[in-house]
Protein backbone atom coordinates (compact mmCIF):
# COMPACT_ATOMS: atom_id res chain seq x y z
CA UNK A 1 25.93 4.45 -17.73
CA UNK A 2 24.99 7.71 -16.07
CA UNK A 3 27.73 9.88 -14.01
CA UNK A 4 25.20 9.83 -11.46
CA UNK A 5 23.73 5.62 -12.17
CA UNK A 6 25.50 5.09 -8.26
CA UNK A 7 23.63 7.85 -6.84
CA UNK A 8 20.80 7.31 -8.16
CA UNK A 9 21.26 3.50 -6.88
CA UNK A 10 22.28 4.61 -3.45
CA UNK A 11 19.15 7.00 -3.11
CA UNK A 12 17.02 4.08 -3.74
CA UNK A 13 18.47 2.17 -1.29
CA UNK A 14 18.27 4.87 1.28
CA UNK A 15 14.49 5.74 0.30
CA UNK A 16 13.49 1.86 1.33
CA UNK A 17 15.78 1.96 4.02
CA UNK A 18 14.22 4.95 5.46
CA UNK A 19 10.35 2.97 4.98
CA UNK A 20 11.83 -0.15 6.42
CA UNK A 21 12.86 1.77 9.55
CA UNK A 22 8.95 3.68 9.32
CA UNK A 23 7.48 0.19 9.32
CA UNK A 24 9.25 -0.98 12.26
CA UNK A 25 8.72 2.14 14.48
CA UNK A 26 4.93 1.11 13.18
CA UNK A 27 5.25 -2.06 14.50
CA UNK A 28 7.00 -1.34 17.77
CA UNK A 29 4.03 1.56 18.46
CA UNK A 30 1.88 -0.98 17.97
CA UNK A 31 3.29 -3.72 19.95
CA UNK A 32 0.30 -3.53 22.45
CA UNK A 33 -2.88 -2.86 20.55
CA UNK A 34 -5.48 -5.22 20.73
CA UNK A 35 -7.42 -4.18 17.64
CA UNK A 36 -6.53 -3.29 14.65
CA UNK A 37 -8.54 -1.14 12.07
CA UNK A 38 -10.44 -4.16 10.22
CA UNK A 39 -11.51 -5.16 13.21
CA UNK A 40 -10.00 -8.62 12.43
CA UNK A 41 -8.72 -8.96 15.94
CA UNK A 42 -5.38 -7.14 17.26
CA UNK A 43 -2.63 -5.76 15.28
CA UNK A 44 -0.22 -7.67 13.12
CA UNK A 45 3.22 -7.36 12.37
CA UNK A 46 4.33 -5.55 9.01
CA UNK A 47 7.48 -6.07 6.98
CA UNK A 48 8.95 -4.45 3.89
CA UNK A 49 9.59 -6.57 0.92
CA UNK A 50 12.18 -5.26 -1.20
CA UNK A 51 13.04 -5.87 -4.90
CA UNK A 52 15.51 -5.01 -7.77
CA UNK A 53 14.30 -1.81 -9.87
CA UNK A 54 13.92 -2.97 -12.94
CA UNK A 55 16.03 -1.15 -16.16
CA UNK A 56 15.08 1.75 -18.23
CA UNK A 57 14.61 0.90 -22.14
CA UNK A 58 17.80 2.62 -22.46
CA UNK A 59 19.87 0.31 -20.69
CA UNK A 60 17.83 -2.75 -22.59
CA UNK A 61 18.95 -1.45 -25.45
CA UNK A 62 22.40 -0.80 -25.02
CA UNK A 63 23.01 -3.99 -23.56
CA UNK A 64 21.25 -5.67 -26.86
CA UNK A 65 23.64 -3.83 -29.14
CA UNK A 66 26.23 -4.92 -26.74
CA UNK A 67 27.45 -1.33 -25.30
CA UNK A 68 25.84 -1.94 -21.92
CA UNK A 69 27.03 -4.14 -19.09
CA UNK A 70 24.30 -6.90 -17.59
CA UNK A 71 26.39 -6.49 -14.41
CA UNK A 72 25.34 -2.86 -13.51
CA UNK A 73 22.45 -2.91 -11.01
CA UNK A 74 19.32 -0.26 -11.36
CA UNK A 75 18.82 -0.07 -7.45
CA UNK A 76 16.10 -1.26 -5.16
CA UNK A 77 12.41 -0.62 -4.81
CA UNK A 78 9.77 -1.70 -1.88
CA UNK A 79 7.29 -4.31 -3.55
CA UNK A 80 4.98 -4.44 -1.30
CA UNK A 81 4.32 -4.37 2.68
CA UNK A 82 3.09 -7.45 4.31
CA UNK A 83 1.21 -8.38 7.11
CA UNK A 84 3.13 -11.23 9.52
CA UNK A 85 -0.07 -13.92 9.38
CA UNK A 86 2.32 -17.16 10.09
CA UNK A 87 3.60 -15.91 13.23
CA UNK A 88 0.73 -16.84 16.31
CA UNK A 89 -0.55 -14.21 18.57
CA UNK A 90 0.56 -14.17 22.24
CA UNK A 91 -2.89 -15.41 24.83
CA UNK A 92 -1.78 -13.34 27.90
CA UNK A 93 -4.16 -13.85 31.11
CA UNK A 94 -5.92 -10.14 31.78
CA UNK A 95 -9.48 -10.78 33.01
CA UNK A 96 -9.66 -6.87 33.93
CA UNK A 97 -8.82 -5.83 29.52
CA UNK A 98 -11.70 -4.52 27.58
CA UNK A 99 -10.58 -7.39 25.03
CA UNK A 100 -10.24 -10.41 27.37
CA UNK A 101 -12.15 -13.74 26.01
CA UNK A 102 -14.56 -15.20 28.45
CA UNK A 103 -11.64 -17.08 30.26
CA UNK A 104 -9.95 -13.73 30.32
CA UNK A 105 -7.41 -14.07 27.80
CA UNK A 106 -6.67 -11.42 25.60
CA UNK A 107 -5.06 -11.87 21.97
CA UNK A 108 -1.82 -9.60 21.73
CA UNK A 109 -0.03 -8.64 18.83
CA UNK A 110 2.36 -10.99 17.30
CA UNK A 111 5.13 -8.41 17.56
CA UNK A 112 8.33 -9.00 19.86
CA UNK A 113 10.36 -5.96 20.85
CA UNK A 114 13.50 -7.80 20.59
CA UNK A 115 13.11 -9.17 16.94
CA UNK A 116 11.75 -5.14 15.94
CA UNK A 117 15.28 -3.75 17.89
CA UNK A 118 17.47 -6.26 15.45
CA UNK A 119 15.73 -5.35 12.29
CA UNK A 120 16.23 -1.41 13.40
CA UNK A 121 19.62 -1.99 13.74
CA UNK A 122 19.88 -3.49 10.57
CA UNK A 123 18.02 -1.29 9.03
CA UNK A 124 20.13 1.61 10.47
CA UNK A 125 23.64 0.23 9.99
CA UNK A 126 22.39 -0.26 6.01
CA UNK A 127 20.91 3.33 6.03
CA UNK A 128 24.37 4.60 7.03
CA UNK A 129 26.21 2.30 4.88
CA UNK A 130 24.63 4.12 2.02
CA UNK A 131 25.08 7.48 3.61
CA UNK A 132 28.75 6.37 3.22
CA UNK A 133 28.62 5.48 -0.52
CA UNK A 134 26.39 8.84 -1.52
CA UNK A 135 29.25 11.03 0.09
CA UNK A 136 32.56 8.66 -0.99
CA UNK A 137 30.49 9.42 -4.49
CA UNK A 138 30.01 12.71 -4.36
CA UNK A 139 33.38 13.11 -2.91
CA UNK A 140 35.22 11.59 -6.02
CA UNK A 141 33.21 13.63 -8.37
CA UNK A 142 34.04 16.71 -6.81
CA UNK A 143 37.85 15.63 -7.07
CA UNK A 144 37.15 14.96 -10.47
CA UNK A 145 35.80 18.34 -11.36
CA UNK A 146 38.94 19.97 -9.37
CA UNK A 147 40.91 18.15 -11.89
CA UNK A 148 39.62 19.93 -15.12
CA UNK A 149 40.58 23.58 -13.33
């Protein structure tokens, strides 16, 4: 394992992080359009989907000739972004919108406010968490450099 393995790890983390939070602010932007670029009615919710990062050879290989640990993560990466299609759209009665039905519904977004403001939280509390780990990191290799002076 790399000096720098839990950096690289953490930067990961704060790269998908960082997307997660661009998704929502997507989402929340969106939160009132009524048609979406495909044309397949109004705009849908997105979420990230995150995964392990899988190893490098390297680490394969050590842990074959038994010098590596199994235990030792590789970080995470976004696998995808998917659209929300099991949640329903909202009807809301607006006989004056460009989009209202002939009964004057109109088909909103599928994208509560409240639900986007949790996930941003989360998103930001595990943002900063990793700010924390990059700097206790760096921190204790900079200690450990003082130490060879």
């Amino acid at each position: 394992m790399s000096i720098f393995h839990s950096m690289n790890n953490t930067a990961s983390a704060l790269t998908a992080q960082r997307l997660r939070m661009d998704v929502i602010s997507s989402n929340m932007a969106n939160a009132d359009s009524t048609r979406s670029v495909n044309g397949e009615g109004p705009y849908r919710r997105k979420s990230v989907v995150l995964e392990p990062r899988e190893g490098q050879f390297s680490s394969y290989l050590n842990m074959a000739i038994g010098r590596g640990s199994s235990s030792a993560g590789n970080g995470v990466k976004v696998s995808r972004i998917e659209e929300d299609r099991e949640t329903p759209t909202k009807m809301v009665y607006d006989p004056s919108h460009v989009d209202a039905d002939a009964n004057g519904y109109v088909e909103m977004p599928n994208v509560d406010p409240l639900r986007e403001m949790v996930d941003l939280i989360s998103a930001t509390r595990s943002y900063e968490a990793n700010v924390t780990v990059f700097n206790a990191t760096k921190g204790m290799m900079m200690k450990a450099l003082e130490i060879g002076k």
